[in-house]
C-alpha atoms as a PDB file:
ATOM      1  CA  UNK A   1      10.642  -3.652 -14.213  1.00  0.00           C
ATOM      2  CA  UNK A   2       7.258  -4.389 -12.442  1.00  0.00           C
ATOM      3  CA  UNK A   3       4.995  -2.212 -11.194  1.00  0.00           C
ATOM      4  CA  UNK A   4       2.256  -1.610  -8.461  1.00  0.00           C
ATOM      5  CA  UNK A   5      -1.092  -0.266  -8.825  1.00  0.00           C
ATOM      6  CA  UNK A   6      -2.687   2.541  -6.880  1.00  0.00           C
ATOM      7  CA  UNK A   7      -6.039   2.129  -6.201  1.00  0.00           C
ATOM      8  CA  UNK A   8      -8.176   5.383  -5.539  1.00  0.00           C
ATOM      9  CA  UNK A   9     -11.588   5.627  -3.938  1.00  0.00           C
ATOM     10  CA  UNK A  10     -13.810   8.457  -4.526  1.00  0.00           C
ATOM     11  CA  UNK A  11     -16.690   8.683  -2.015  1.00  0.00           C
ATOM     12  CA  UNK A  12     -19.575  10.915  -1.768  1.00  0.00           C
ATOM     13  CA  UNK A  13     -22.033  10.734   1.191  1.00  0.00           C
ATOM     14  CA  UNK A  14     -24.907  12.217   3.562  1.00  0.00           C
ATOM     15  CA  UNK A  15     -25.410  10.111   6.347  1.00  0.00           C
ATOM     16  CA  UNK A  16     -22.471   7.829   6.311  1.00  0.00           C
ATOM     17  CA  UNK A  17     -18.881  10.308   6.664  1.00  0.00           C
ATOM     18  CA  UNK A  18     -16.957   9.216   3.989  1.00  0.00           C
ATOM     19  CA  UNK A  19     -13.581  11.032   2.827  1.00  0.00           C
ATOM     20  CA  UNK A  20     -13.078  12.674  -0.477  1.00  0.00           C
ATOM     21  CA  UNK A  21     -10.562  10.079  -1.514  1.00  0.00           C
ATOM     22  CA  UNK A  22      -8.188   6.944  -0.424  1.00  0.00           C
ATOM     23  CA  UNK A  23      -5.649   5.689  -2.041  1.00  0.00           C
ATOM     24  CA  UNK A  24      -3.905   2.501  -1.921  1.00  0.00           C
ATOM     25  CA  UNK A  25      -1.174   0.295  -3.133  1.00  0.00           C
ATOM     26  CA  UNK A  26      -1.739  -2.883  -4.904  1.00  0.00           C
ATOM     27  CA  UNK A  27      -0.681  -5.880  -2.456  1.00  0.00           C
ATOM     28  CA  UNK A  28      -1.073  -3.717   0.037  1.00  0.00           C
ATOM     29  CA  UNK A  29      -3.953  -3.081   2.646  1.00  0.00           C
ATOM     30  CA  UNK A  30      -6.217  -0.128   2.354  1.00  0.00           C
ATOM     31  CA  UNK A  31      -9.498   1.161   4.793  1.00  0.00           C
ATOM     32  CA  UNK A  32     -11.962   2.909   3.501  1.00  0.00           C
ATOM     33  CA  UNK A  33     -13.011   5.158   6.388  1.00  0.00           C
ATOM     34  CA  UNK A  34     -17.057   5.380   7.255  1.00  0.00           C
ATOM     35  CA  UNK A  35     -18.736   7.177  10.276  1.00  0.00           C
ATOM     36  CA  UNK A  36     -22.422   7.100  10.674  1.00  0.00           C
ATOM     37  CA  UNK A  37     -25.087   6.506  13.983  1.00  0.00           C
ATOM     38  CA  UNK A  38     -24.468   3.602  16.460  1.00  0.00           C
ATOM     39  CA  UNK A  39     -25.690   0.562  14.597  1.00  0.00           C
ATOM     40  CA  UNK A  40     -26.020  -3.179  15.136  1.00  0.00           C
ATOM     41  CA  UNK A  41     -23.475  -4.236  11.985  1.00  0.00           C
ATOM     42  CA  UNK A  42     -22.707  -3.255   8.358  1.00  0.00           C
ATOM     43  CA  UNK A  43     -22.511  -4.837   4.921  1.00  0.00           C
ATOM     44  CA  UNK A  44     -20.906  -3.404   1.928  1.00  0.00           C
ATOM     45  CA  UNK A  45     -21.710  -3.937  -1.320  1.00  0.00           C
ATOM     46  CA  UNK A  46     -20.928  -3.535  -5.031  1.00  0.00           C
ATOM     47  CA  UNK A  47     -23.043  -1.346  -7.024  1.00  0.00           C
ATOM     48  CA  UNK A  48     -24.650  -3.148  -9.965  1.00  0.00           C
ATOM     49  CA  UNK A  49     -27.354  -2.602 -12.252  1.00  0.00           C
ATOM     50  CA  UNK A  50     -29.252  -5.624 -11.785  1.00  0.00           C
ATOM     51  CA  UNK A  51     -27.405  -6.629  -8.823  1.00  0.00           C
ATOM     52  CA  UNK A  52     -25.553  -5.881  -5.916  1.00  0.00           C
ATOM     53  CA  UNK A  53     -22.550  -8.448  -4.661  1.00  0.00           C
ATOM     54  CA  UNK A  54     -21.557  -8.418  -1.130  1.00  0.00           C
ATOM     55  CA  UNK A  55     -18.123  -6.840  -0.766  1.00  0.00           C
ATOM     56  CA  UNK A  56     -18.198  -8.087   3.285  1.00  0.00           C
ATOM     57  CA  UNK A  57     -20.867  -9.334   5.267  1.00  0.00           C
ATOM     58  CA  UNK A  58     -20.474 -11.455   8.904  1.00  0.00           C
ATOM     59  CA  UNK A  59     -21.958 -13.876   6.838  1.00  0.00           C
ATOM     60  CA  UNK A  60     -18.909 -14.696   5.093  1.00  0.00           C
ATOM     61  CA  UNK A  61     -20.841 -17.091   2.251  1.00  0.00           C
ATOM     62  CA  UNK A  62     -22.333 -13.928   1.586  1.00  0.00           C
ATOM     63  CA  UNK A  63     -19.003 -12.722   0.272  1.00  0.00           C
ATOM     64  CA  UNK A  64     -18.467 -12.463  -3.723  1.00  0.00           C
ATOM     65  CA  UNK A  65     -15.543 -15.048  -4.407  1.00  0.00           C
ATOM     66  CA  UNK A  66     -12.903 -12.228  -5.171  1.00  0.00           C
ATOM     67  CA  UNK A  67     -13.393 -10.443  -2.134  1.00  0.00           C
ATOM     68  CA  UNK A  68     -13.556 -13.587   0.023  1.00  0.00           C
ATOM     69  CA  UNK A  69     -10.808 -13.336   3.204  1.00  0.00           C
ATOM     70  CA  UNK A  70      -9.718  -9.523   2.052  1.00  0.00           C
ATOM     71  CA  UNK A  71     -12.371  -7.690   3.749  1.00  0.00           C
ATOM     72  CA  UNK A  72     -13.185  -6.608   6.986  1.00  0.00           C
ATOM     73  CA  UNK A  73     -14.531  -4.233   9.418  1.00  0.00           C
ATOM     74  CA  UNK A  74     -13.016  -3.540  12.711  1.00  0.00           C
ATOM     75  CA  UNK A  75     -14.118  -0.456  14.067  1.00  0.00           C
ATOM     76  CA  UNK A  76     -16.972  -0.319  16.807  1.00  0.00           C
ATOM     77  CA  UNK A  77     -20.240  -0.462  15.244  1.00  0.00           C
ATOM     78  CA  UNK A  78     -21.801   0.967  18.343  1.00  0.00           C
ATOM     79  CA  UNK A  79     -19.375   4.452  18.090  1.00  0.00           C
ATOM     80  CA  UNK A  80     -20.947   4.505  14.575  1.00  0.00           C
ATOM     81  CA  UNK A  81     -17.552   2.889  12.639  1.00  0.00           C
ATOM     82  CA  UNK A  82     -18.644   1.462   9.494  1.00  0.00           C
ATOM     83  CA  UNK A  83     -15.124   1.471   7.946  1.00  0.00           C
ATOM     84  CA  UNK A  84     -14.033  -1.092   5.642  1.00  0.00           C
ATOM     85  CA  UNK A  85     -10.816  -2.590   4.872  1.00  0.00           C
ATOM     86  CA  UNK A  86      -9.825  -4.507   2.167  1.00  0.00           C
ATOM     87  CA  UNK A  87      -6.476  -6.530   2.265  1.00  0.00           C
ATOM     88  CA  UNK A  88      -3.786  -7.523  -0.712  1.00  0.00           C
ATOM     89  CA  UNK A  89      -5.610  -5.254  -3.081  1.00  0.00           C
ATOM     90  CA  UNK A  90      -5.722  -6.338  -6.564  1.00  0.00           C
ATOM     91  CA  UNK A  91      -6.214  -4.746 -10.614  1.00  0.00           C
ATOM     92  CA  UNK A  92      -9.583  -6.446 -10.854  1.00  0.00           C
ATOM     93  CA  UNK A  93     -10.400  -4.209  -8.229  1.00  0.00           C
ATOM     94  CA  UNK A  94     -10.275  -1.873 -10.735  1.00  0.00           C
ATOM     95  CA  UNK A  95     -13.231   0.434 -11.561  1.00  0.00           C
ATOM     96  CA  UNK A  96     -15.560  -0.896  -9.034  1.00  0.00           C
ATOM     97  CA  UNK A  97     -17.899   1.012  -7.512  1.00  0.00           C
ATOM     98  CA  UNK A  98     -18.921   0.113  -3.086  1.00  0.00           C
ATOM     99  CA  UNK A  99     -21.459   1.249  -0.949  1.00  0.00           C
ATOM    100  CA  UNK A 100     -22.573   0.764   2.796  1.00  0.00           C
ATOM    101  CA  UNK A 101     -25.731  -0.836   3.960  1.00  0.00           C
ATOM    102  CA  UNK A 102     -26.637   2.540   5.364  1.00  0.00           C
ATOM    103  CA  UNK A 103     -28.660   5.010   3.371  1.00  0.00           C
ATOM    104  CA  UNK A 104     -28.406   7.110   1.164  1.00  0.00           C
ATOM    105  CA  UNK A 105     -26.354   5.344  -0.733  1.00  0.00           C
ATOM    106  CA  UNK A 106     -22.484   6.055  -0.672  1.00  0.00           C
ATOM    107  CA  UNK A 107     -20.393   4.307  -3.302  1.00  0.00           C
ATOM    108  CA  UNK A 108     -16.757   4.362  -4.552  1.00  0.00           C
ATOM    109  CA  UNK A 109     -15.315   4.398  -7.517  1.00  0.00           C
ATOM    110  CA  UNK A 110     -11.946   2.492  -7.887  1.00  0.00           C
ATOM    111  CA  UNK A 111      -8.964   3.202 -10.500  1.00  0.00           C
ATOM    112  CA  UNK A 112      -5.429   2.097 -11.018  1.00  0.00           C
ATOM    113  CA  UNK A 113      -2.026   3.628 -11.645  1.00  0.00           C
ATOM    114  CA  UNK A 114       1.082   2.567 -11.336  1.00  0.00           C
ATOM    115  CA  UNK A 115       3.802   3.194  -8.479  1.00  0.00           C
ATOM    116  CA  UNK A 116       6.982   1.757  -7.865  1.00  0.00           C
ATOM    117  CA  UNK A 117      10.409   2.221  -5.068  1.00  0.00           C
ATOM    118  CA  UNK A 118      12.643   4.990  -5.813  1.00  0.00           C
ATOM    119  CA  UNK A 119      16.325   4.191  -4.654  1.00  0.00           C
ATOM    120  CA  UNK A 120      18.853   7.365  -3.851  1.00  0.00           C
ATOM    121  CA  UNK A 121      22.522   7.092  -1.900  1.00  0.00           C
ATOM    122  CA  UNK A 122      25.359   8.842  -1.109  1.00  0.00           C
ATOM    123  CA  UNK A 123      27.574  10.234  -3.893  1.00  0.00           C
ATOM    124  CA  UNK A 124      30.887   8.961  -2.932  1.00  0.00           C
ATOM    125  CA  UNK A 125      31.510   5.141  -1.487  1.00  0.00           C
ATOM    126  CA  UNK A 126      35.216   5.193   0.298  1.00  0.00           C
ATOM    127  CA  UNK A 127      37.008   1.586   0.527  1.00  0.00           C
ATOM    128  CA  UNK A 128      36.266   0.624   4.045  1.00  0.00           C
ATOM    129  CA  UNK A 129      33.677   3.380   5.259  1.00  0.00           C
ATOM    130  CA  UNK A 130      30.268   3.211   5.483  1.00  0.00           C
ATOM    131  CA  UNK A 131      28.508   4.851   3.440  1.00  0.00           C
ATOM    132  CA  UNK A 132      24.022   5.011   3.431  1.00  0.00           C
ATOM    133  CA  UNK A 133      21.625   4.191   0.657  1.00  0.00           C
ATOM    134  CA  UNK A 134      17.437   4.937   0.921  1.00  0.00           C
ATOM    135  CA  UNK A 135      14.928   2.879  -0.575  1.00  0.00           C
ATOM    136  CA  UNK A 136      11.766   4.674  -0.686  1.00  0.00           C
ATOM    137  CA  UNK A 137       7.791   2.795  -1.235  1.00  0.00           C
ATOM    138  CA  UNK A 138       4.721   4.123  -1.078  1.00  0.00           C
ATOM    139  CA  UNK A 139       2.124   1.903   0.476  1.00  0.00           C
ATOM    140  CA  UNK A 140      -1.455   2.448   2.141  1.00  0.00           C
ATOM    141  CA  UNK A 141      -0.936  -0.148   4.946  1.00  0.00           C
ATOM    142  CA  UNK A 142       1.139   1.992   7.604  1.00  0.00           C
ATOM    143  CA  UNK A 143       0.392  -1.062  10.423  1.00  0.00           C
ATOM    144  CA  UNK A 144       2.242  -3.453   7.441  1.00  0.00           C
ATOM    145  CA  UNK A 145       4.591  -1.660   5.510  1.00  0.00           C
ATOM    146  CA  UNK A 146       6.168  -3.929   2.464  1.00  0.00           C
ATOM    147  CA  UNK A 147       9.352  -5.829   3.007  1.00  0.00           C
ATOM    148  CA  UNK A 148      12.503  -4.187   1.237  1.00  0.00           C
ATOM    149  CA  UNK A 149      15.368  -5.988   0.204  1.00  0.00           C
ATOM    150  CA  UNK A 150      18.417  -4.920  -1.402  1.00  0.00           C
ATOM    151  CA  UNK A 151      20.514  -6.101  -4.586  1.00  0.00           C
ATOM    152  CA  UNK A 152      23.914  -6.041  -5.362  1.00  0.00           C
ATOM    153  CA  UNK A 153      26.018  -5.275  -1.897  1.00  0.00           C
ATOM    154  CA  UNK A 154      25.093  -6.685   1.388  1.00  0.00           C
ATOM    155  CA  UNK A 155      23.984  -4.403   4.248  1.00  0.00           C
ATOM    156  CA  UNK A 156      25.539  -3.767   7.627  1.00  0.00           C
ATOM    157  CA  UNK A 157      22.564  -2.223   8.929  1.00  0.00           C
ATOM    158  CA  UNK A 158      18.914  -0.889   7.815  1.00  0.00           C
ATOM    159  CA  UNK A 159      16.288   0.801   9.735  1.00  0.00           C
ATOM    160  CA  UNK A 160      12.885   2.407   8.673  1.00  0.00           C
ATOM    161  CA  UNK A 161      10.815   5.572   8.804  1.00  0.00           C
ATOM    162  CA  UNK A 162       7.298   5.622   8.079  1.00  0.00           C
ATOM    163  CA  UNK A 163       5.585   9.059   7.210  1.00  0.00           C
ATOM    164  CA  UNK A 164       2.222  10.164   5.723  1.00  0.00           C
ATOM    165  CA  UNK A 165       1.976  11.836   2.445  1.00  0.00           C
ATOM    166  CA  UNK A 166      -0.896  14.441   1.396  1.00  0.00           C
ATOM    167  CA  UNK A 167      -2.738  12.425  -0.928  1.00  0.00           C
ATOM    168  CA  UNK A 168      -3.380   9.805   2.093  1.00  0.00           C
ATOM    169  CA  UNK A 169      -0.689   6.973   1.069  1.00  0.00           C
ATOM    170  CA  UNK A 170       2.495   6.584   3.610  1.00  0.00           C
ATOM    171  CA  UNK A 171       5.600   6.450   2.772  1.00  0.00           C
ATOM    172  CA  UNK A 172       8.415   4.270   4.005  1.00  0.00           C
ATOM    173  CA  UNK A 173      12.384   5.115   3.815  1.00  0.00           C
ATOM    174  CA  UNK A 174      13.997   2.378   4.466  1.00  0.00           C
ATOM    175  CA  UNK A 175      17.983   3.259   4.552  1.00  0.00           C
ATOM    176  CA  UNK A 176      21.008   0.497   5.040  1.00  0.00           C
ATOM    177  CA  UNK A 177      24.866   1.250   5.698  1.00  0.00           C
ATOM    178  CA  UNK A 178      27.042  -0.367   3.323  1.00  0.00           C
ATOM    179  CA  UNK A 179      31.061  -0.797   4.045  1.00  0.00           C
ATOM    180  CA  UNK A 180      32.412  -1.384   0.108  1.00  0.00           C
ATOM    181  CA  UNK A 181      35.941  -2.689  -1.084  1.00  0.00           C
ATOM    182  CA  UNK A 182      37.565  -2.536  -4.250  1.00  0.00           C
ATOM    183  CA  UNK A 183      35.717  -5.397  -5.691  1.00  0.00           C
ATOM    184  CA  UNK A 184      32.517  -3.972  -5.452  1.00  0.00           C
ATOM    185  CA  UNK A 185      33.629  -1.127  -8.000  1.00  0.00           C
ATOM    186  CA  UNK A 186      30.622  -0.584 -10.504  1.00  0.00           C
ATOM    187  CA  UNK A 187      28.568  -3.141  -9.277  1.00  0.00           C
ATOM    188  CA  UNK A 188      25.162  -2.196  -9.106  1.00  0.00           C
ATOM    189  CA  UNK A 189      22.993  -1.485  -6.372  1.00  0.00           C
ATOM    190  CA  UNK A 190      18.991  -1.540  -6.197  1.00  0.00           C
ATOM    191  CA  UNK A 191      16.273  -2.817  -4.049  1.00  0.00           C
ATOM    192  CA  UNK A 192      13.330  -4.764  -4.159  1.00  0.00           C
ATOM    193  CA  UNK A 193      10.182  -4.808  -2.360  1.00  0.00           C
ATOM    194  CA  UNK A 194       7.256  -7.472  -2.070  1.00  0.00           C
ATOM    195  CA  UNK A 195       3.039  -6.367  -1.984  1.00  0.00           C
ATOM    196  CA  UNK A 196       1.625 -10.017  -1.157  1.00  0.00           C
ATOM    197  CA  UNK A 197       2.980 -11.962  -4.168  1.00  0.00           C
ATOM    198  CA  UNK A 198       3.829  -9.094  -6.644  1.00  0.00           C
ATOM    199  CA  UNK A 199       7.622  -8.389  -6.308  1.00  0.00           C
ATOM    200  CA  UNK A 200       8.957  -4.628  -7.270  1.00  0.00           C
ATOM    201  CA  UNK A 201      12.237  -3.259  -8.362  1.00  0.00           C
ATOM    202  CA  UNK A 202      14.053   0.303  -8.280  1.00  0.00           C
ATOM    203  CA  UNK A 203      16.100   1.423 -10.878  1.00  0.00           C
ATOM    204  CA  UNK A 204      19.965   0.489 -10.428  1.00  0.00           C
ATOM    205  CA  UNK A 205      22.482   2.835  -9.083  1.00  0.00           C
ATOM    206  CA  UNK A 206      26.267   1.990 -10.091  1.00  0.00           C
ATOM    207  CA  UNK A 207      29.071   1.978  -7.254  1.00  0.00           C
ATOM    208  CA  UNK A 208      32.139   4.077  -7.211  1.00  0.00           C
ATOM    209  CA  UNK A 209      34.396   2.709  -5.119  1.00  0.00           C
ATOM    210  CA  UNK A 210      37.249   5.205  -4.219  1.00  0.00           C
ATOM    211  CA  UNK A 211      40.276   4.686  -2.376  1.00  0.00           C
ATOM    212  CA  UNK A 212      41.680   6.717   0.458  1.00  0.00           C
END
C-alpha cells in the first residue's frame, strides 16, 4: 500500500498575516496564505544560513531547480496578497523553512506524514439492486481534487462532495452505485486515487452477494 505525505506549514509573522498552520497533501496543491500593505510584487524565499534560494520570483531563472513551474502567486499585490502556492508538492519539501520578501521575516517550517483513502459501503449487496460505496481522500487542493477510481466491480454511477476539515485540508467523498450478480460474490472492492504521479490505494472490502 502507498502512501501520501502531508505537508504542514507553521508560520509566525508581524507585518505579513500569515496563518498558524496549512496543511497539504503530497501531489496535491497547497497556498500558503499572506496579507500585508499594497505592494509592487513579492518573492519568497528559503531560509538558509549562508544563503537564501528563491522559492518564486517573476523572474523565473531566479527559481531554485526543485521549485521551478510549482510556484506561484495569484492574488492582487495591490490589495496586499502575498500568498503563495506551491503545486504537486513533494517529500523533499520536507523540513524547509520559507519566508516573504516583506519584513520582518516570516518563515515556515515544513513536515511530512502520511495519509491515505479510506473506503466504507453498504453492509448488504442484493443480486440486482444497487447498492453505494464511499471513497474518502483528503487533499489541500479543493479547486483540483484527486481523481478516484475504483477496483474490483464496475460503477453505474459516482458523484462527489467536497467539504473542509478543521485542520485546513478538504475532504472529498466520492460515492458510486454498484448493481452486483452472483459472480461478483467475495470479490473485492477498493479504490484508488492519483496526486500527480503517486498512485494511492484503500484497503479492500469483500462482497457479499445475497440473493432475494
Amino acid at each position: 500500500v502507498s502512501t501520501v505525505s502531508v505537508l504542514i506549514c507553521l508560520c509566525h509573522g508581524w507585518d505579513v498575516q500569515v496563518p498558524e498552520s496549512v496543511t497539504a497533501v503530497e501531489g496535491s496543491c497547497v497556498t500558503l496564505p499572506c496579507s500585508t500593505s499594497p505592494h509592487s510584487h513579492v518573492v519568497w524565499y528559503l531560509h538558509r544560513q549562508l544563503s537564501s534560494p528563491v522559492v518564486y520570483s517573476t523572474n523565473q531563472k531566479d527559481i531554485l531547480k526543485k521549485f521551478k513551474g510549482r510556484t506561484s502567486v495569484t492574488g492582487d499585490p495591490a490589495e496586499g496578497d502575498c500568498s503563495l502556492r506551491i503545486d504537486r508538492v513533494q517529500p523533499e519539501d520536507n523540513d524547509e523553512n520559507l519566508y516573504p520578501w516583506t519584513y520582518p521575516v516570516n518563515m515556515c517550517f515544513f513536515t511530512v506524514k502520511p495519509e491515505k483513502p479510506h473506503i466504507s459501503m453498504e453492509n448488504q449487496q442484493m443480486e440486482g439492486k444497487l447498492f453505494s460505496a464511499n471513497c474518502s481522500i483528503r487533499h489541500s487542493c479543493p479547486s483540483s481534487p484527486p481523481p478516484v477510481e475504483w477496483i474490483g466491480l464496475s460503477n453505474v454511477s459516482n458523484s462527489v462532495t467536497t467539504t473542509k476539515d478543521q485542520d485546513g485540508l478538504w475532504t472529498s467523498v466520492f460515492q458510486a452505485k454498484f448493481k452486483p450478480n452472483l459472480q461478483d460474490h467475495e470479490k473485492n472492492l477498493s479504490c484508488q486515487s492519483t496526486f500527480s504521479s503517486q498512485t494511492t490505494y484503500s484497503n479492500a472490502l469483500q462482497i457479499n452477494v445475497l440473493c432475494e
